[in-house]
Protein backbone atom coordinates (compact mmCIF):
# COMPACT_ATOMS: atom_id res chain seq x y z
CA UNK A 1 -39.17 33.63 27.96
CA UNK A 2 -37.57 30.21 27.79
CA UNK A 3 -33.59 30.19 28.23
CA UNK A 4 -30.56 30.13 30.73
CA UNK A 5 -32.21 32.88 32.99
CA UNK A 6 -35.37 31.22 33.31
CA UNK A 7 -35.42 30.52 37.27
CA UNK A 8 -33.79 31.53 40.40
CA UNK A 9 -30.31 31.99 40.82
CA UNK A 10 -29.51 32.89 44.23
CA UNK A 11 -31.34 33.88 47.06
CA UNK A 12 -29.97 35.38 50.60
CA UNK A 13 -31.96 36.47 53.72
CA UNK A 14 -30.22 39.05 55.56
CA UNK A 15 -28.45 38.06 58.78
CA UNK A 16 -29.40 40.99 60.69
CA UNK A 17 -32.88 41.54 59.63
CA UNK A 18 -34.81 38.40 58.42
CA UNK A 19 -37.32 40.76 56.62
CA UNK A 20 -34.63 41.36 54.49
CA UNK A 21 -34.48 39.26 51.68
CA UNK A 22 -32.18 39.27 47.92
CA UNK A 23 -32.63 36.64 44.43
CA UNK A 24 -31.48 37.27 41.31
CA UNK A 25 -34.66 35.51 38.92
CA UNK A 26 -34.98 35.63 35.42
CA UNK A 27 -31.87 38.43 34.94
CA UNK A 28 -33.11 40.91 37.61
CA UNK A 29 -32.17 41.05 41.31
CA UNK A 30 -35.06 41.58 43.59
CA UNK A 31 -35.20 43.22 47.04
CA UNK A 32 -38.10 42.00 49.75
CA UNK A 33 -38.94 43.96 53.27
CA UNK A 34 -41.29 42.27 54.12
CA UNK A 35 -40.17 39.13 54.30
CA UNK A 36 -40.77 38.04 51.05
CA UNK A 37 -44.39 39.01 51.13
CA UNK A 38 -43.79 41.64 47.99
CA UNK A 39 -40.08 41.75 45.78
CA UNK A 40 -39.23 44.65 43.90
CA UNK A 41 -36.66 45.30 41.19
CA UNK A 42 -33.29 46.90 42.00
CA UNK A 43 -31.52 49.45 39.66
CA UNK A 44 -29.28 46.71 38.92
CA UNK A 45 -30.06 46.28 34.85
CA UNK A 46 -30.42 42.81 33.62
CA UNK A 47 -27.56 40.61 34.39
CA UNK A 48 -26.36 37.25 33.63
CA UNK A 49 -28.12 35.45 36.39
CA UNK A 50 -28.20 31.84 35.36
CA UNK A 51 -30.55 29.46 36.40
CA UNK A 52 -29.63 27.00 39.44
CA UNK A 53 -30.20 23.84 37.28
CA UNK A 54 -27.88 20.58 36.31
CA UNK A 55 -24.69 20.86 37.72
CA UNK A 56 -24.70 24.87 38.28
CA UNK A 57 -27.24 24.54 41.16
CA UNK A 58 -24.44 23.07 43.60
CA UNK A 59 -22.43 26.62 42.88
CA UNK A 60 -23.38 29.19 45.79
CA UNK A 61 -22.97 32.39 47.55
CA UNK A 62 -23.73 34.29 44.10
CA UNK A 63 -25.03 36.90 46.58
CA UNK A 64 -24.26 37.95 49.73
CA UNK A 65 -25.44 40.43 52.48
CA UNK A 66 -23.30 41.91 54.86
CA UNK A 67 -23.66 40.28 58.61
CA UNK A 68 -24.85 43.58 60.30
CA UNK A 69 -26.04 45.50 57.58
CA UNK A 70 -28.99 44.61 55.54
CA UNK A 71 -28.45 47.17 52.76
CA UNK A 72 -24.54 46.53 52.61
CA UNK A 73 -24.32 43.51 49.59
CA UNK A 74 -21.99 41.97 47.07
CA UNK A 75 -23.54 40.32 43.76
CA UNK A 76 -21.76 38.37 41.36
CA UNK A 77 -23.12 37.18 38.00
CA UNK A 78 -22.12 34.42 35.30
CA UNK A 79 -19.45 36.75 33.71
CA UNK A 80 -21.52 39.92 33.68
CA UNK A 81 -19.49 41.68 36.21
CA UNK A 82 -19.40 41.31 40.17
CA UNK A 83 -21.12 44.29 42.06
CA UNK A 84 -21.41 46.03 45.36
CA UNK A 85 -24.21 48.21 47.10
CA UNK A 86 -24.77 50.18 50.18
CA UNK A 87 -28.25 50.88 50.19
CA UNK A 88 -30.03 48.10 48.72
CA UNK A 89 -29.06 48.65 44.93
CA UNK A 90 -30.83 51.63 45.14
CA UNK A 91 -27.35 52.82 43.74
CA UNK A 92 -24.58 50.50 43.10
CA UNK A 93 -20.79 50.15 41.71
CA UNK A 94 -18.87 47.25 39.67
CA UNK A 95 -16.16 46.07 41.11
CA UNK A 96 -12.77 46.24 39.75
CA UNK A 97 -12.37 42.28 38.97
CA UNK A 98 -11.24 40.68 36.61
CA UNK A 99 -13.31 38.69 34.29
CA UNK A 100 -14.39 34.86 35.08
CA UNK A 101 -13.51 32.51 32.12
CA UNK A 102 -15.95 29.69 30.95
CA UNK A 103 -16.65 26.53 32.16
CA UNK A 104 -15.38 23.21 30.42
CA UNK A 105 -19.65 23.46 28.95
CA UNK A 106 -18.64 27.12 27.51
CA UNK A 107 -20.62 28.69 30.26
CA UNK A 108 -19.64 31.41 31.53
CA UNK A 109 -18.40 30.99 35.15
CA UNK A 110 -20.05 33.22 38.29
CA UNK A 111 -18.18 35.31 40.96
CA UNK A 112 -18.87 33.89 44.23
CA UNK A 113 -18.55 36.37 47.00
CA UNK A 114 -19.07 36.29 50.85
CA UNK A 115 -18.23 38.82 53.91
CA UNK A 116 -16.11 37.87 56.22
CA UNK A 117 -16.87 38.65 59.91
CA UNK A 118 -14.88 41.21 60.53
CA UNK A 119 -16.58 43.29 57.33
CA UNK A 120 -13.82 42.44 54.84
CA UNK A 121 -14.97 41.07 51.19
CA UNK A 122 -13.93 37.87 49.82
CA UNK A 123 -14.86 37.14 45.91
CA UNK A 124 -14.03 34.11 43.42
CA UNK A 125 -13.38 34.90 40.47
CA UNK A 126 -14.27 31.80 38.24
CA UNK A 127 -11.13 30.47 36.35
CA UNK A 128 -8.75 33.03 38.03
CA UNK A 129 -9.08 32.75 41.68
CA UNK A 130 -9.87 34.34 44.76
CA UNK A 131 -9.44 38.26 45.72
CA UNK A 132 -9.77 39.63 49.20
CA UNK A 133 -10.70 43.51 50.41
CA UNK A 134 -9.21 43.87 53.82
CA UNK A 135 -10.92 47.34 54.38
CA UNK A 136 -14.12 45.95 52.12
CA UNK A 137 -16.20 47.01 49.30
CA UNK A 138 -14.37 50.38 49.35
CA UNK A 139 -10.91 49.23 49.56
CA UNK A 140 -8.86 47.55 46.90
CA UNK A 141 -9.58 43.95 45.92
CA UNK A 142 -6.17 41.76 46.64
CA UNK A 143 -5.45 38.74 44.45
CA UNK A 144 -5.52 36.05 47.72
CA UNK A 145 -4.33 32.72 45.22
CA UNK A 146 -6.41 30.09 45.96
CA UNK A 147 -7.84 27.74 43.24
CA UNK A 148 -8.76 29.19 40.20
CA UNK A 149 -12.28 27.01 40.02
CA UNK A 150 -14.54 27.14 42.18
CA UNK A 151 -18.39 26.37 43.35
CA UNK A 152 -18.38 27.63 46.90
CA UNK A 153 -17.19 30.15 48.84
CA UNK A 154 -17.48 30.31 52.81
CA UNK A 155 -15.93 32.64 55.38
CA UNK A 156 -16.29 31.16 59.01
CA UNK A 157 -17.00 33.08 61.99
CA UNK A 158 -13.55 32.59 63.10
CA UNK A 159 -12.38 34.02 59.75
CA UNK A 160 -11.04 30.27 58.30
CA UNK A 161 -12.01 31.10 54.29
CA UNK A 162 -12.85 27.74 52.33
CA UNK A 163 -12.99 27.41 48.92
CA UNK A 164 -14.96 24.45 47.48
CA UNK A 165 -15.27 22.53 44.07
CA UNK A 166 -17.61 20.61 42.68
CA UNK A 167 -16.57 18.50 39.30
CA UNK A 168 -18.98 16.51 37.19
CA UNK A 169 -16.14 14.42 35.21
């Protein structure tokens, strides 16, 4: 059907094994193992996966796999919660984030997340700002500051965490 989760809204291929491949499309999150050959449906249940178009497709890192571990992700929607997995969303827990606020459209804003090198977990939290889990997804998520918009999220190899913005006015 026609509407805001018409069309993909993030895609990631795993680091570690290039088979390995996640995108939220049309509300579900899909897994491939074969390189994108076949995707399947997680257990995730729909979500608020907005599409990448007008000024939302410059906002990234939606979804994020962990450097060494292909079944090891974080997933953030537009609002609908930010979640973890450790086996491919076979199985699968929200995290214990706050909520994002809207956009100056009304739009409800996304979590951006990304693993740092080291195996900690960084997420932005649209309209609040950004939270960090030393230990990672199992640990507690600490509120790091940071700006409280954002439309990219980056953790460098030497650890340097950059928080981006992109404004349309």
């Amino acid at each position: 059907p026609d509407g805001a989760n018409q069309g993909t809204f993030c895609a990631r291929i795993a680091p570690s094994d290039a088979r390995v491949i996640y995108t939220a499309w049309n509300a579900t999150l899909y897994r491939s193992t074969d390189a994108g050959q076949r995707f399947h449906p997680t257990m995730l249940p729909p979500k608020a996966f907005l599409s990448d178009t007008g000024p939302s497709r410059r906002f990234n890192r939606s979804i994020d796999i962990h450097p060494r571990d292909a079944a090891l992700l974080l997933v953030g929607t537009n609002g609908d919660g930010c979640y973890a997995s450790t086996d491919g969303f076979a199985t699968f827990q929200r995290l214990n984030l706050p909520d994002t606020l809207n956009d100056l459209s009304g739009t409800p804003g996304r979590y951006l997340v990304a693993w740092g090198g080291d195996g900690s977990a960084w997420v932005h939290v649209f309209g609040v700002g950004l939270y960090h889990a030393p230990a990672g997804i199992f640990g507690q998520f600490l509120f790091a500051g940071g700006p409280a918009t954002a439309s990219c999220l980056v953790v460098a190899k030497d650890g340097a965490v950059y928080v981006c913005e992109y404004r349309t006015s």
